[in-house]
N, C-alpha and C. Protein backbone atom coordinates (compact mmCIF):
# COMPACT_ATOMS: atom_id res chain seq x y z
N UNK A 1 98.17 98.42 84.98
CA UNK A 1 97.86 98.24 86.39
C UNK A 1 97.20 99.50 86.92
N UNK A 2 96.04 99.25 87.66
CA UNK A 2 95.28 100.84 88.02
C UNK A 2 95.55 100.33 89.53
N UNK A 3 95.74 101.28 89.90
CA UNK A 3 95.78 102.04 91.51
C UNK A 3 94.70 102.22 92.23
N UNK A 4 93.58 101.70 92.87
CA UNK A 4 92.67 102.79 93.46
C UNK A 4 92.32 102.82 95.33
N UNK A 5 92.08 103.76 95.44
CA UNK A 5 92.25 104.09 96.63
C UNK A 5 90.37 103.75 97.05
N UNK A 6 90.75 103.21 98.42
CA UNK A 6 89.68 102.86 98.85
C UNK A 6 88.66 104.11 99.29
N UNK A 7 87.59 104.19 99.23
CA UNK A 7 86.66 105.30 100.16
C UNK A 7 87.24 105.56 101.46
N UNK A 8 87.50 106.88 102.37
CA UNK A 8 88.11 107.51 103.61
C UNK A 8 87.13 106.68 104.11
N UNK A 9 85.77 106.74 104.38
CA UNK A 9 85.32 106.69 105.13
C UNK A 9 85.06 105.20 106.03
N UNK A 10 85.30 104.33 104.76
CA UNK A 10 85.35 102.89 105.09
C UNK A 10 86.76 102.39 105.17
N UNK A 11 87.75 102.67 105.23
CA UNK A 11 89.02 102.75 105.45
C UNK A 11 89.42 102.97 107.03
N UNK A 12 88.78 104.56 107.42
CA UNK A 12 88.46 105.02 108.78
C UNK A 12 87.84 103.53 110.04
N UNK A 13 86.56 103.49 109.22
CA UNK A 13 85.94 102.28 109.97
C UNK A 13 86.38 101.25 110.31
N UNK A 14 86.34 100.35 109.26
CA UNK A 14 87.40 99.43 109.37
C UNK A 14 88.89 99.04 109.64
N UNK A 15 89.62 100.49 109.24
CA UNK A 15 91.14 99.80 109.45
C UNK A 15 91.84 99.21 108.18
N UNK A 16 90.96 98.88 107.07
CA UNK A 16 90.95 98.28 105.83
C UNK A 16 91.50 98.81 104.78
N UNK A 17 92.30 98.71 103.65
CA UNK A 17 92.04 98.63 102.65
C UNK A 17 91.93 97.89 101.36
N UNK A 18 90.86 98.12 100.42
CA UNK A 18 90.36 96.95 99.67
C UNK A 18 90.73 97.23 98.34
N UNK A 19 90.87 96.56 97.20
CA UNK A 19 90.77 97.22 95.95
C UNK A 19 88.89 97.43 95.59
N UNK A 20 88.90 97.79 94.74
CA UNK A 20 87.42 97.64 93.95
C UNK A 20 86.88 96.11 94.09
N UNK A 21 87.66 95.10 93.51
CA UNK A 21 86.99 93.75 93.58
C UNK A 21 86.71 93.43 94.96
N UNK A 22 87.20 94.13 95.87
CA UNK A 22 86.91 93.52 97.07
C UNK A 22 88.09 93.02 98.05
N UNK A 23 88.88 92.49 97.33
CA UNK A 23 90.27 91.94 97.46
C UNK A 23 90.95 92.87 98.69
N UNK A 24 91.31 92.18 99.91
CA UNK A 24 92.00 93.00 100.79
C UNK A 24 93.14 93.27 101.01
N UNK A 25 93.96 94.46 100.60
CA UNK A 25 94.66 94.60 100.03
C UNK A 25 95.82 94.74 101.60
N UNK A 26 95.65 95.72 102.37
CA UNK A 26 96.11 96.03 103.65
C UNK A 26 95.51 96.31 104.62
N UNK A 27 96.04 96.06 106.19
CA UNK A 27 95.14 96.45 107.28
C UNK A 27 96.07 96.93 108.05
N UNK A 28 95.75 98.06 108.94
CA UNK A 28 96.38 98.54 109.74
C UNK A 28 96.06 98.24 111.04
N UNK A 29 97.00 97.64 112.31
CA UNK A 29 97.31 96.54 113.22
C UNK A 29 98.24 97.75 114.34
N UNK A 30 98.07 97.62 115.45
CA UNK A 30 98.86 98.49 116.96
C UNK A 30 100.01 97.90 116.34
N UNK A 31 100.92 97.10 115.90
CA UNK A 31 102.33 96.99 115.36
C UNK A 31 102.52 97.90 114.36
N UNK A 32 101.66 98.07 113.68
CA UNK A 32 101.88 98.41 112.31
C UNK A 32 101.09 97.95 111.20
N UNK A 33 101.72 98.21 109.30
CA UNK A 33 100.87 97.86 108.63
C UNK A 33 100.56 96.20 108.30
N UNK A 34 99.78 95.64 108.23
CA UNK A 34 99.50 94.60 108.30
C UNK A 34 99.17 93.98 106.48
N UNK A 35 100.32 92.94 105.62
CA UNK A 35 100.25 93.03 104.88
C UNK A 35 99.95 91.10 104.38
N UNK A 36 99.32 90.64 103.29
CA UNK A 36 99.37 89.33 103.24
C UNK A 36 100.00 88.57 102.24
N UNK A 37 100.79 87.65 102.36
CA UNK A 37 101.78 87.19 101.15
C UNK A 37 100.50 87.09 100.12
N UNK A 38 100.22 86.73 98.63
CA UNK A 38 99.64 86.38 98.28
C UNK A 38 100.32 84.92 97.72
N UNK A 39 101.60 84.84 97.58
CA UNK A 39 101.86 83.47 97.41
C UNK A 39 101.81 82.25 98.34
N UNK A 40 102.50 82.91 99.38
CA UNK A 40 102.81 81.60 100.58
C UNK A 40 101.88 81.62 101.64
N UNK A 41 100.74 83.11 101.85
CA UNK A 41 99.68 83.24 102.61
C UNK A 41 100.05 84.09 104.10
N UNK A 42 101.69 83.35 104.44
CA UNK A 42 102.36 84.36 105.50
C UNK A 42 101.58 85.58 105.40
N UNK A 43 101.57 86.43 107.11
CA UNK A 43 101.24 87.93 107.13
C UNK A 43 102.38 88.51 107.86
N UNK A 44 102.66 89.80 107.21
CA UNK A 44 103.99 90.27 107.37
C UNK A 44 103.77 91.64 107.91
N UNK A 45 104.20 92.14 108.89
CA UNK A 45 103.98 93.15 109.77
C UNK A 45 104.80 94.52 109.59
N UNK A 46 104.79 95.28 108.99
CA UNK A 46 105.55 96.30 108.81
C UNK A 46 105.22 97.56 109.79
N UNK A 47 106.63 97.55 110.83
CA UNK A 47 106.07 98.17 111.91
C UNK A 47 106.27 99.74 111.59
N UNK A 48 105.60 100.74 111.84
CA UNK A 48 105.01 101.96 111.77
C UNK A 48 106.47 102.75 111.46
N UNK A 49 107.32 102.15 112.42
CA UNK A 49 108.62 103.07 112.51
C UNK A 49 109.24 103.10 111.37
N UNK A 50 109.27 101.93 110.66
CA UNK A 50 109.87 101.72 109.27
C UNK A 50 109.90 102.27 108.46
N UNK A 51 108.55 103.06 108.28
CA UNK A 51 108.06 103.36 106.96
C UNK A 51 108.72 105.10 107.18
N UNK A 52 109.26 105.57 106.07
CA UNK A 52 109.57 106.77 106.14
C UNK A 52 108.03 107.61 105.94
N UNK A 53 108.57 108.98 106.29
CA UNK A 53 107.63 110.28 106.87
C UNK A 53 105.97 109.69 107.47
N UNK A 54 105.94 108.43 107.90
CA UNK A 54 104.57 107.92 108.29
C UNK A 54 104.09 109.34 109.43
N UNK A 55 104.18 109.71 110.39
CA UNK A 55 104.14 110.53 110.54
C UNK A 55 104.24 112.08 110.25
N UNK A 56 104.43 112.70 109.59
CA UNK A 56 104.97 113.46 108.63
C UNK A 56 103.84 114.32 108.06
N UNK A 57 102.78 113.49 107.50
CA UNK A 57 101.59 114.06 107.04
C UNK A 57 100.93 114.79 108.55
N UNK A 58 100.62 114.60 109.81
CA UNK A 58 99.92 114.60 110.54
C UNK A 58 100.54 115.60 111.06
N UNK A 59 101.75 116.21 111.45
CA UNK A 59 102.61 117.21 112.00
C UNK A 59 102.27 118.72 111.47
């Protein structure tokens, strides 16, 4: 399984991130991260507060 991180700069723009194929992987949403089942299609909202040190980097 490879990892890759999308380009800053189109990430920035959009709000997006994609793998290489294109495939959209996450979006970031005023709730929070914005994520998509790939089985059942549901989108599942993971709000900002949740996530440990999300803030953390920026301080």
């Amino acid at each position: 399984m490879t990892i890759a991180k999308a380009p800053l700069l189109e990430r920035d723009r959009t709000h997006e991130t994609r793998c290489e194929c294109g495939q959209l992987i996450a979006k970031v949403c005023g709730e929070g991260l914005e994520l998509k089942c790939k089985r059942c299609k549901r989108i599942v909202v993971i709000p900002f507060s949740s996530i440990e040190g999300w803030g953390a980097a920026s301080t």
